[in-house]
Protein backbone atom coordinates (compact mmCIF):
# COMPACT_ATOMS: atom_id res chain seq x y z
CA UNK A 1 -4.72 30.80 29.25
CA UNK A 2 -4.15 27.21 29.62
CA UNK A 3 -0.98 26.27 27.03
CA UNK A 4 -0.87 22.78 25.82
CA UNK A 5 2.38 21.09 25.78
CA UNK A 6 1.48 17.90 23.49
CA UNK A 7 -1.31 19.80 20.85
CA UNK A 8 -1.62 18.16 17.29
CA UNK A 9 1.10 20.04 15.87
CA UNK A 10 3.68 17.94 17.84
CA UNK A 11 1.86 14.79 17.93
CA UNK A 12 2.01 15.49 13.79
CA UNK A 13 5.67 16.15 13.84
CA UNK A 14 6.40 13.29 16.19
CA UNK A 15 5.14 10.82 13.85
CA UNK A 16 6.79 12.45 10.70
CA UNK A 17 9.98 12.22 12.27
CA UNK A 18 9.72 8.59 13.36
CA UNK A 19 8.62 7.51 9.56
CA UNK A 20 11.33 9.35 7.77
CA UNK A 21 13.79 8.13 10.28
CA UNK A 22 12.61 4.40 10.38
CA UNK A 23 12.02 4.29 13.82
CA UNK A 24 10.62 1.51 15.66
CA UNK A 25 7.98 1.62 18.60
CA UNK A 26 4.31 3.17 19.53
CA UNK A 27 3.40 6.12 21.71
CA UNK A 28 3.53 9.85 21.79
CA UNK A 29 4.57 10.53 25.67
CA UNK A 30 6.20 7.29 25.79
CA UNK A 31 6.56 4.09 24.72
CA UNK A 32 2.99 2.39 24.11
CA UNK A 33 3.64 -1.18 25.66
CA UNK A 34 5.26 -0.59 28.31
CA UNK A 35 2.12 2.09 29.30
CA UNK A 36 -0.21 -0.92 28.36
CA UNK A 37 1.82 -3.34 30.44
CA UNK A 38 2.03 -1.07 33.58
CA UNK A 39 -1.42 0.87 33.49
CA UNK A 40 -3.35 -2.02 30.85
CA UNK A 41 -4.61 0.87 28.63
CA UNK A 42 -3.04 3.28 26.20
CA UNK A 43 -4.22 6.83 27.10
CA UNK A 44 -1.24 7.27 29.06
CA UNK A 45 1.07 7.15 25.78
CA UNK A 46 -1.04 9.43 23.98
CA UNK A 47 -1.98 12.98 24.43
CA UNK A 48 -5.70 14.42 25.14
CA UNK A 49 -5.49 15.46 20.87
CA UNK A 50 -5.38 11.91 20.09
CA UNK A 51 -7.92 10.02 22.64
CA UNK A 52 -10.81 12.41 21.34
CA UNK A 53 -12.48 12.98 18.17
CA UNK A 54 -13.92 16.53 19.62
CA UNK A 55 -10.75 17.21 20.72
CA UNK A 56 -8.69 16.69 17.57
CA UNK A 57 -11.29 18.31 15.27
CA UNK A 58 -11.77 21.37 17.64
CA UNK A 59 -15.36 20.87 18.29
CA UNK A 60 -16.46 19.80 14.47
CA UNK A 61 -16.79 16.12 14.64
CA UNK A 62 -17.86 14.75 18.26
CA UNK A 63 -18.94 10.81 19.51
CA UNK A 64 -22.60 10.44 18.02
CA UNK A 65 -21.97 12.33 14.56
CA UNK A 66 -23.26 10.77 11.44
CA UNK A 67 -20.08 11.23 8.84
CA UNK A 68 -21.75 11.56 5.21
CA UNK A 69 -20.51 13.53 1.96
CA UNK A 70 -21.66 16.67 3.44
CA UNK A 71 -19.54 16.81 6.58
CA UNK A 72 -16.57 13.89 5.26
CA UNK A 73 -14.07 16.55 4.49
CA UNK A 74 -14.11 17.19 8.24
CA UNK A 75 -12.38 13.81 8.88
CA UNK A 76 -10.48 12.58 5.50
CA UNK A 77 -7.06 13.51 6.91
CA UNK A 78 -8.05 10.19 9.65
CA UNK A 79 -9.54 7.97 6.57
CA UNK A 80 -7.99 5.63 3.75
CA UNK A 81 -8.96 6.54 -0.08
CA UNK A 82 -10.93 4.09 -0.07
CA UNK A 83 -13.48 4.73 2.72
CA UNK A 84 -13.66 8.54 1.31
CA UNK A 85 -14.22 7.16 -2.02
CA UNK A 86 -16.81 5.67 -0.74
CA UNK A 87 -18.54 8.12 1.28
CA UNK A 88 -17.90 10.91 -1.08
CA UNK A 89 -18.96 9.13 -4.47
CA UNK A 90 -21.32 6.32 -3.14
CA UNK A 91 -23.54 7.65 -0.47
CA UNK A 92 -21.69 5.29 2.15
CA UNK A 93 -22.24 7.01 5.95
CA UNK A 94 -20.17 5.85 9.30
CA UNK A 95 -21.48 7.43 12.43
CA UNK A 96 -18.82 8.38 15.31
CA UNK A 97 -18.05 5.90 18.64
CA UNK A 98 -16.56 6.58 21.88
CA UNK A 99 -12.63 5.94 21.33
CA UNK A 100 -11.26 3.15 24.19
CA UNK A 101 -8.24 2.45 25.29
CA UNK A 102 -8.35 -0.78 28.07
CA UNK A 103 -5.90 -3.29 26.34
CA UNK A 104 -8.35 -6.48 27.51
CA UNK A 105 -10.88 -5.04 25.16
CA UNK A 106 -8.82 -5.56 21.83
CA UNK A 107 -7.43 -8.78 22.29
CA UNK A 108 -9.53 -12.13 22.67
CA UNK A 109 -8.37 -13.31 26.17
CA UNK A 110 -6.57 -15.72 25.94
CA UNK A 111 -4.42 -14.34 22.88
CA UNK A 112 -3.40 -11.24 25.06
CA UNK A 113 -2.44 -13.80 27.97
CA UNK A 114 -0.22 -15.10 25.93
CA UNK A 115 1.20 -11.95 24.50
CA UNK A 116 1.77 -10.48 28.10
CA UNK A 117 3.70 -14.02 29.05
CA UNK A 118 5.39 -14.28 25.87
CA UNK A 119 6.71 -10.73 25.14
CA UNK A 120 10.48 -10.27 24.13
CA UNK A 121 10.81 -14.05 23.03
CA UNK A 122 10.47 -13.57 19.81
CA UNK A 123 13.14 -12.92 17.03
CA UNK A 124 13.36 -13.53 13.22
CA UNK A 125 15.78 -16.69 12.02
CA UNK A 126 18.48 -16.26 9.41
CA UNK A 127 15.50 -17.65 6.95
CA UNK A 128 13.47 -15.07 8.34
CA UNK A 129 10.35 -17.15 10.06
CA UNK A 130 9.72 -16.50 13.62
CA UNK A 131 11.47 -18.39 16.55
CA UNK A 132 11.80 -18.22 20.15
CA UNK A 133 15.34 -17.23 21.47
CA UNK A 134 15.83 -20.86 21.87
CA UNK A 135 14.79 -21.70 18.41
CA UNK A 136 11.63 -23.19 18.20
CA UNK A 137 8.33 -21.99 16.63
CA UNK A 138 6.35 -19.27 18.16
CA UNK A 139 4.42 -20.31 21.08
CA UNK A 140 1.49 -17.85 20.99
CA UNK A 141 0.31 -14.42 21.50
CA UNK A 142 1.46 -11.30 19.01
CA UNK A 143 5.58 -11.96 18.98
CA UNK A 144 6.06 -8.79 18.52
CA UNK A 145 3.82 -5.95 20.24
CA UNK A 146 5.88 -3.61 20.49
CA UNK A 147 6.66 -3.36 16.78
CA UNK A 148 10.19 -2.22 15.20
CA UNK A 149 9.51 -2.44 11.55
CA UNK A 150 7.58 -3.86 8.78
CA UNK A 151 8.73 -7.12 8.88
CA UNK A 152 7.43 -7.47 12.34
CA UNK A 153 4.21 -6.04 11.63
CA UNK A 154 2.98 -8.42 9.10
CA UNK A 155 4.42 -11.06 10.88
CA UNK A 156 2.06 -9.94 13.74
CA UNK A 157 -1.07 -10.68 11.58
CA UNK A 158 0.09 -13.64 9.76
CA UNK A 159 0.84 -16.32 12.13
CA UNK A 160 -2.59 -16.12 13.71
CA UNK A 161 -5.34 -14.92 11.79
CA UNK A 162 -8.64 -15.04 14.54
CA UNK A 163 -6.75 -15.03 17.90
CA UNK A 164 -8.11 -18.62 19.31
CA UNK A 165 -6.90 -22.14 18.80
CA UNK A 166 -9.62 -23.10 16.74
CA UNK A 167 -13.05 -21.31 15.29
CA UNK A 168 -16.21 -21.85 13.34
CA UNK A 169 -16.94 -18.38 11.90
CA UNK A 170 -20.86 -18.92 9.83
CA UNK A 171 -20.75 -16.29 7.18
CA UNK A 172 -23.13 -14.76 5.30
CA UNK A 173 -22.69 -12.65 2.26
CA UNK A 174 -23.69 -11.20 -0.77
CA UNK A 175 -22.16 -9.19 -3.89
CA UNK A 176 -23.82 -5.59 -5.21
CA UNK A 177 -22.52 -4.13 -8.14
CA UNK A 178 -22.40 -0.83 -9.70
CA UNK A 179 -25.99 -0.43 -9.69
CA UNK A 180 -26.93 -1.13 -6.12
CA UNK A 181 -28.35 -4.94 -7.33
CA UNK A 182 -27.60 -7.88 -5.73
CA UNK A 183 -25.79 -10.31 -8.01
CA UNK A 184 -24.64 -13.17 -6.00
CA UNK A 185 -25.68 -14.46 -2.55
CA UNK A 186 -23.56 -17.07 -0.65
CA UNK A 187 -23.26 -18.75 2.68
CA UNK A 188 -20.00 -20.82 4.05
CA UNK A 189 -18.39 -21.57 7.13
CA UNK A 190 -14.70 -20.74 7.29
CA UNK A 191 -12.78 -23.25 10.03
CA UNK A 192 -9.35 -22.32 11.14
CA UNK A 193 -7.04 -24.56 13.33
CA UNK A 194 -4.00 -22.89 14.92
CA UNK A 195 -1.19 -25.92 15.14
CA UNK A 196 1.61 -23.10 16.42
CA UNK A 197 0.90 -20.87 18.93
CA UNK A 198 -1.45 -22.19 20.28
CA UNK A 199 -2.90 -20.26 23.47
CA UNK A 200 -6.31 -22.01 25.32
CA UNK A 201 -5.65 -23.24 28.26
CA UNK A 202 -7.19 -27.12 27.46
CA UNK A 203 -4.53 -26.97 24.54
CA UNK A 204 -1.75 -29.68 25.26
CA UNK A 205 0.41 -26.87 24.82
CA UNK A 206 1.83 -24.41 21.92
CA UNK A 207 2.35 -27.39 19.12
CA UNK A 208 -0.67 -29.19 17.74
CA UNK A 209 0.29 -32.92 18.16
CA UNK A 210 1.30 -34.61 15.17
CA UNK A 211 1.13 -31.27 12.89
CA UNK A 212 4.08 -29.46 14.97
CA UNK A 213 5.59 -28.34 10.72
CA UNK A 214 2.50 -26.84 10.39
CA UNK A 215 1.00 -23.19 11.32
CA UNK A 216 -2.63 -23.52 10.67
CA UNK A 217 -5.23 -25.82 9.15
CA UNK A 218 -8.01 -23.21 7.24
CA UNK A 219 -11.39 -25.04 5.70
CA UNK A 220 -13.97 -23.76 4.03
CA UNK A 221 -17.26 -24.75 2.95
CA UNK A 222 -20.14 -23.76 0.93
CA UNK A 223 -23.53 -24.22 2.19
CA UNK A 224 -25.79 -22.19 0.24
CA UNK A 225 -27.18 -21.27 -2.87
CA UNK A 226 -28.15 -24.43 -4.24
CA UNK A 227 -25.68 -24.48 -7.19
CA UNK A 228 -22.44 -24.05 -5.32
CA UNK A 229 -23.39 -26.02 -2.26
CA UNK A 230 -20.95 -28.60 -1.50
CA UNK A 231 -17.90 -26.98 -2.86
CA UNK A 232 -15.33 -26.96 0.49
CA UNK A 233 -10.96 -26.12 0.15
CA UNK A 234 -9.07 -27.03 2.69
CA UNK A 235 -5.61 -25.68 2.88
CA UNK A 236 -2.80 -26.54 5.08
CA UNK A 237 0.05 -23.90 5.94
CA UNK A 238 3.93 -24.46 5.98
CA UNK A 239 4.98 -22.99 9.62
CA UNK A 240 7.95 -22.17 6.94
CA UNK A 241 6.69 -18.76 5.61
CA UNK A 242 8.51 -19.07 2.36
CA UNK A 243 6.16 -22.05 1.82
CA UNK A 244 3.21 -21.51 -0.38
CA UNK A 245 0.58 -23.79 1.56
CA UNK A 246 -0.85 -26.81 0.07
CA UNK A 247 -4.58 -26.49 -1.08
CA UNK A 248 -7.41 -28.95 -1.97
CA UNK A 249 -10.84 -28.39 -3.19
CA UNK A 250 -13.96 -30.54 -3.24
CA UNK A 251 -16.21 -29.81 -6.50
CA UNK A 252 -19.59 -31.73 -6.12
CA UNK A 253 -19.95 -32.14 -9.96
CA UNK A 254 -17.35 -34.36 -10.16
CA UNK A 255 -17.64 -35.63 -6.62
CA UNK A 256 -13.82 -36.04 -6.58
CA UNK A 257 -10.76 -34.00 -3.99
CA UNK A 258 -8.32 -31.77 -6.34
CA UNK A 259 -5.35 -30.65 -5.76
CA UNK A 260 -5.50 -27.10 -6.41
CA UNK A 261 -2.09 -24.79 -7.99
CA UNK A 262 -0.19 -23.76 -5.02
CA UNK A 263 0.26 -20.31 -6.18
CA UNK A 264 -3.40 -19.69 -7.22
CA UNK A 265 -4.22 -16.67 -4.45
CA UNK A 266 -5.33 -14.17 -6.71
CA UNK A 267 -8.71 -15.21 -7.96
CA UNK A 268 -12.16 -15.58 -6.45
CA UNK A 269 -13.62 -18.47 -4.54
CA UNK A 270 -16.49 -18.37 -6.67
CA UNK A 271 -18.17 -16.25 -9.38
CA UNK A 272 -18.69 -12.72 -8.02
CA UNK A 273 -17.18 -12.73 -5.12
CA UNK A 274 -13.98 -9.96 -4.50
CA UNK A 275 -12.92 -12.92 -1.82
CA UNK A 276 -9.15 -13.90 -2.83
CA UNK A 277 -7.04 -16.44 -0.73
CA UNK A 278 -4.77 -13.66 -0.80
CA UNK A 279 -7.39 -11.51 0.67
CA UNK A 280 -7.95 -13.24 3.83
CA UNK A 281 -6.81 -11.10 6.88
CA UNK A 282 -5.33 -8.64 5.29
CA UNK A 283 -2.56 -12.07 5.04
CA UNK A 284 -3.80 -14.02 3.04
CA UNK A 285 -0.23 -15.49 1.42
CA UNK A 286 2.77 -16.46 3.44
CA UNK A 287 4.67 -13.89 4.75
CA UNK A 288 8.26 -14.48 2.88
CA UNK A 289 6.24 -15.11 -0.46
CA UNK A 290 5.86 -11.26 -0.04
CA UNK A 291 8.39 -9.05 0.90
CA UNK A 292 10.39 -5.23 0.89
CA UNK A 293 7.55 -4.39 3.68
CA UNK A 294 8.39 -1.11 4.49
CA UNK A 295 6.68 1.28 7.16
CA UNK A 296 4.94 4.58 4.84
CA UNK A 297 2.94 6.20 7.54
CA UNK A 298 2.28 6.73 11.32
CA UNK A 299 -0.94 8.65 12.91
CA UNK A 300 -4.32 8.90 14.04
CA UNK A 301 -7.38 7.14 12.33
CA UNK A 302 -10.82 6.10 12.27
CA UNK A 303 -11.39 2.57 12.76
CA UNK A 304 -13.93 -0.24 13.69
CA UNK A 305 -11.92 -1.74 17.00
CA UNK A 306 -14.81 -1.99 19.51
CA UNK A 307 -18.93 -2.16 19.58
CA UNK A 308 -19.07 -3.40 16.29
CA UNK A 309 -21.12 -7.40 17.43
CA UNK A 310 -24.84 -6.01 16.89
CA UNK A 311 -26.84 -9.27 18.62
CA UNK A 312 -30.21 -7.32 18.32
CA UNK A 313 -30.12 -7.32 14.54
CA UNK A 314 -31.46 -10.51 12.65
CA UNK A 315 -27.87 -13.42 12.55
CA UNK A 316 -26.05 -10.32 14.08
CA UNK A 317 -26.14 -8.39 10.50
CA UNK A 318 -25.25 -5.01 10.88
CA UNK A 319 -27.69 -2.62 8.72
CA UNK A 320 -27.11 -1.16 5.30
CA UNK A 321 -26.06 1.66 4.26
CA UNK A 322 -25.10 3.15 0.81
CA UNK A 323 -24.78 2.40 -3.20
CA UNK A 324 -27.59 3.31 -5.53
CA UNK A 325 -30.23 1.15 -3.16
CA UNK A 326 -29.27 1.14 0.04
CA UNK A 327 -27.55 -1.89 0.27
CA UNK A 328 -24.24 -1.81 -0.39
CA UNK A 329 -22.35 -0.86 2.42
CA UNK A 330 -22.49 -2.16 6.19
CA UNK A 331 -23.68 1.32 8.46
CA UNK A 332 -20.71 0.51 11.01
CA UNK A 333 -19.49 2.69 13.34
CA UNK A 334 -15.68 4.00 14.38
CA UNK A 335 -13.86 5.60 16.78
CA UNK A 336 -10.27 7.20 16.61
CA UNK A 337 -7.16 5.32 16.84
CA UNK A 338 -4.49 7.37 18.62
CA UNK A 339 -2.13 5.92 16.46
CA UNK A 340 -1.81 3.04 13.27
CA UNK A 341 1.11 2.22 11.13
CA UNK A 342 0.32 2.32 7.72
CA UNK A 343 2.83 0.11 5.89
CA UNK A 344 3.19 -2.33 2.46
CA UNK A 345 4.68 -5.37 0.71
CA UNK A 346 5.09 -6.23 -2.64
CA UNK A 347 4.11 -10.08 -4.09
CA UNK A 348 7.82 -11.36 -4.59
CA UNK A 349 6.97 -15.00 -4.93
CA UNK A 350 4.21 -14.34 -7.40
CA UNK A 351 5.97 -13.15 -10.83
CA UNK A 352 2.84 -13.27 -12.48
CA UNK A 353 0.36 -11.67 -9.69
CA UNK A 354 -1.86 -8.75 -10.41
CA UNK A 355 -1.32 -7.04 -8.25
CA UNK A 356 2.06 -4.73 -7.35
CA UNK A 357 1.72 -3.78 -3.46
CA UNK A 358 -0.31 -4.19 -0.92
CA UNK A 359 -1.20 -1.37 1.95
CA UNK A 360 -2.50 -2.35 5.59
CA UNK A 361 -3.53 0.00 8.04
CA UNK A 362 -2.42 -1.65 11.43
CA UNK A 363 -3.69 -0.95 15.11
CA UNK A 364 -0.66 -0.25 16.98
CA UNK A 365 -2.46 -0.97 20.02
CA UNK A 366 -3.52 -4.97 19.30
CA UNK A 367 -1.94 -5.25 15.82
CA UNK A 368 -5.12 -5.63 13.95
CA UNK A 369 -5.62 -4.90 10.56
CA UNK A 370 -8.77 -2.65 10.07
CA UNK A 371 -8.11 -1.77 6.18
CA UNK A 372 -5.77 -3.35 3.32
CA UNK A 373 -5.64 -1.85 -0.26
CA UNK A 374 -4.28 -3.72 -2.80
CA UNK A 375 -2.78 -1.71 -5.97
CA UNK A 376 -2.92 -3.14 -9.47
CA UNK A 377 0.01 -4.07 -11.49
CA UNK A 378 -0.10 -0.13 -12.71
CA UNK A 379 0.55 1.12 -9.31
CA UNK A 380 -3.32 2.02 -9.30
CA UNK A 381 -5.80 1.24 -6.28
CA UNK A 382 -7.75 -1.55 -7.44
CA UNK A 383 -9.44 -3.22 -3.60
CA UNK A 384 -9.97 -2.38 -0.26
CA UNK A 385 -10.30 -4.82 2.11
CA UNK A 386 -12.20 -3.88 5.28
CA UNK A 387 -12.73 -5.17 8.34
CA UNK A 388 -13.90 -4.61 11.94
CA UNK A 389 -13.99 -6.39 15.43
CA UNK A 390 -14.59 -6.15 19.19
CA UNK A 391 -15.54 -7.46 22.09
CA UNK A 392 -19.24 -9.19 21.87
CA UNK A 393 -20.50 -7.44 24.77
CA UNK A 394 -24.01 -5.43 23.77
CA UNK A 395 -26.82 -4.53 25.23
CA UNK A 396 -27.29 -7.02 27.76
CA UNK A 397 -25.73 -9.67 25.19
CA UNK A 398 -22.52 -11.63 25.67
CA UNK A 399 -20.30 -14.44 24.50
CA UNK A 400 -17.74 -15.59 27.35
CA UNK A 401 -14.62 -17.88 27.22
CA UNK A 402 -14.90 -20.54 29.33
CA UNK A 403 -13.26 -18.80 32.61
CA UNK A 404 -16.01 -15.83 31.90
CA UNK A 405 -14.49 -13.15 30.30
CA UNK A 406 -15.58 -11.27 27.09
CA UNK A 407 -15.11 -13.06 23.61
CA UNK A 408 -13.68 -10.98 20.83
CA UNK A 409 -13.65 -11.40 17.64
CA UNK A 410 -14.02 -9.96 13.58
CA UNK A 411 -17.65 -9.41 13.11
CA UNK A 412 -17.73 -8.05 9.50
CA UNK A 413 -15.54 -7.16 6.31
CA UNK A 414 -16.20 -5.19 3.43
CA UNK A 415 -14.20 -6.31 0.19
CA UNK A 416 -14.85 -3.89 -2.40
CA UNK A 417 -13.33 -4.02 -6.13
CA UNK A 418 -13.23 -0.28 -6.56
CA UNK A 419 -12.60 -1.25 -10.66
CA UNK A 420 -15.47 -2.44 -11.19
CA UNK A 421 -17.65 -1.35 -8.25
CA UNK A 422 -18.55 -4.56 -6.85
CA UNK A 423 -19.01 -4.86 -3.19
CA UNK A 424 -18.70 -8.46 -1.68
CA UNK A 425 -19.67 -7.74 2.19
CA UNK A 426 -19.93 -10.43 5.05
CA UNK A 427 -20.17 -10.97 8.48
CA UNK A 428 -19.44 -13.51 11.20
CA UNK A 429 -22.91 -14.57 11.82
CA UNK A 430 -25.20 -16.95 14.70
CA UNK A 431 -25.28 -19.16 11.96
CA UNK A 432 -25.67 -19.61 8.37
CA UNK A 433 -27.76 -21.90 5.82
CA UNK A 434 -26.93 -25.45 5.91
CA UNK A 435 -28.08 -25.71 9.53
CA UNK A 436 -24.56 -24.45 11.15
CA UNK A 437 -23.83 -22.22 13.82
CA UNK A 438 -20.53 -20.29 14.50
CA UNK A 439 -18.22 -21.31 17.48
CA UNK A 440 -15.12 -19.92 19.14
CA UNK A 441 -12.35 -22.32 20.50
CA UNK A 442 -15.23 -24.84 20.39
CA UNK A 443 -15.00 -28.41 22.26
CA UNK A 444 -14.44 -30.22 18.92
CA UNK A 445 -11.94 -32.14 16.69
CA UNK A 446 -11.55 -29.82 13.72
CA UNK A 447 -8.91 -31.59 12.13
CA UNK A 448 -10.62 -34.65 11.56
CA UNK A 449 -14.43 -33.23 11.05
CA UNK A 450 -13.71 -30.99 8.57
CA UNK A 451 -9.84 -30.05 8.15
CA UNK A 452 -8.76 -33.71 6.04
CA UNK A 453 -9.39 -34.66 2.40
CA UNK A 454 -11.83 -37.16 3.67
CA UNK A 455 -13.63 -34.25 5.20
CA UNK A 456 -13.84 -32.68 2.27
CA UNK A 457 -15.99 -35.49 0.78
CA UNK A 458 -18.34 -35.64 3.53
CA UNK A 459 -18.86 -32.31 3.57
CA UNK A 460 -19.63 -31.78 -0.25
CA UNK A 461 -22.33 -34.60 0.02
């Protein structure tokens, strides 16, 4: 009889124990960056249990397996409320990928060189931002992948939101309500900047000249339907975290710039959409205008970390699946994560938000934020926010950086207002209406195109 040291039982126990005594780090059989660092995967932290979804459900779920309301039960223990809401209730399926563990498969390239060169630099200041041990702003890469507490998890998704310098992310999307209909349809391009951290090799190193007080640039513009097109925001974020960031909006009817309410995160970019400012990344505000972040939960999960680019499909849209026609849901697939840490925040510098707490469900193994539900001023669950990514390798497809190794990236997000049962789904597309195509750390001056007030203008004409 073949006895196993590491079954579920003590991978279970292990993680209990490490919640309820606050303990930092990742990893079963050892520490999880270290293994990364020495071996550049995680299997070797992890037992067998928790690198297979056969494995851990003794035979009842395996790679290939269509998860519907029939068989859901099976695999709710390694799902959020949401996702089983939505499964159970809503006729929402996910079908079962290979799990993978190879490290350069999680991070966009050039993020994860940085993170290997960078690691162990990073430390909090007595205002609580993030500084190098000699004081100056983060120079890129995750600061902190080996993560200790909450603090240093959020911080992890905050001060880079897509991994690269600079991106062009066309993006599709629609909003179904209750009935399965399609109420609103929408196209914009979302432009980030990174002016800290930044990590491409062509950058002229890890401060964006002239904009070194500054974390990121984010602008975004409407390009389709007819009546919103023209309407762009550009917003500008403090490096200082207990800085709400500065944000302007273009509006085409009265073909003026205006300056926006700096604490106005927790309402929709335009009718029907379940898109928030607050939403975006799972980090939407600064991460000091939140705060008592607090680690609930550690274990296994499903998640959408790899294969989820789908080139084949018309603009790279993955198919639908779900709602009372069919079209509610993206039909995505996921694999299990050995281990995430489930942990939440409440709004502190937002007296009046509507929200009491948000929860994120965090990768240990690239820090990436696969789910975030936000809870209503009752303590009830009122949004999920969902997301997945990969590399965009597929069937004979690929995107490259510009020394030839995979791209990776988001490639789709679910934001559903469980309330009301409005779905507002999008992905990161080819391109989108308005004649413009997405690019990662493209060869262009995104500040001055699009990421100014002047900018603004041009683009709402």
């Amino acid at each position: 009889m073949h006895i196993r040291k590491y079954d579920f039982d003590y991978s279970r126990r292990h993680f209990i124990e490490r919640t309820a005594r606050g303990l930092g780090g990742a990893g079963v059989l050892g520490a999880l960056w270290p293994q990364i660092c020495r071996a550049g995967d995680a299997a070797g932290a992890y037992p067998d249990e928790l690198l297979d979804i056969e494995t851990y459900t003794k035979g009842r779920v395996k790679v290939g397996d269509v998860i519907d309301a029939d068989n859901a039960i099976l695999v709710q223990d390694l799902l959020d409320p949401i996702i089983y809401q939505e499964i159970i209730q809503d006729r929402r399926k996910i079908f079962i990928q290979p799990a993978e563990q190879a490290i350069e498969t999680m991070y966009p390239p050039y993020f994860l060189d940085a993170t290997l060169a960078n690691q162990g630099q990073a430390t909090f200041d007595e205002t609580g931002n993030v500084r190098t041990r000699d004081g100056q702003p983060w120079t890129g890469g995750l600061p902190f992948p080996q993560v200790d507490d909450a603090n240093q998890a959020i911080a992890n998704i905050t001060l880079s939101w897509g991994r690269h310098d600079r991106a062009l992310y066309a993006t599709p999307a629609v909003t179904i309500d209750a009935e399965g209909t399609q109420k609103y349809e929408y196209d914009w391009v979302w432009a980030e900047q990174q002016c800290a951290g930044l990590v491409h090799p062509d950058a002229p190193g890890p401060y964006l000249p002239g904009h070194e007080d500054l974390a990121r640039l984010q602008a975004i513009w409407f390009t389709w339907t007819p009546e919103i097109r023209g309407h762009a925001f550009l917003s500008h974020w403090h490096y200082d975290q207990r800085e709400i960031p500065e944000l302007w909006g273009y509006l085409p009817n009265f073909k003026r710039v205006r300056r926006f309410p700096a604490n106005q995160r927790f309402e929709p970019y335009m009718p029907g959409m379940n898109l928030y400012l607050s939403d975006a990344w799972a980090s939407g505000d600064p991460m000091l205008t939140w705060g008592n972040w607090k680690i609930i939960y550690r274990g296994p999960f499903l998640g959408s970390s790899h294969y989820q680019w789908t080139p084949d499909n018309e603009n790279w849209r993955p198919p639908l699946v779900g709602g009372n026609q069919g079209q509610s849901y993206f039909y995505v697939g996921k694999s299990l994560i050995p281990e995430v840490i489930v942990f939440e925040g409440e709004p502190v510098g937002f007296p009046t938000a509507p929200v009491s707490k948000r929860r994120i469900y965090l990768d240990v193994r690239n820090m990436g934020a696969g789910m975030a539900v936000t809870y209503d001023r009752a303590g009830e669950m009122a949004k999920g926010f969902e997301g997945g990514g990969g590399q965009a390798l597929a069937d004979g497809h690929e995107l490259r950086t510009s020394d030839g190794r995979p791209e990776w990236s988001w490639w789709w997000a679910i934001s559903h207002d469980i309330k009301r049962n409005n779905v507002t789904r999008f992905h990161h597309a080819r391109e989108c209406r308005g004649g413009w195509e997405s690019a990662l750390d493209p060869d262009l001056d995104l500040v001055n195109q699009y990421m100014t007030q002047q900018a603004l203008r041009r683009l709402g004409i």
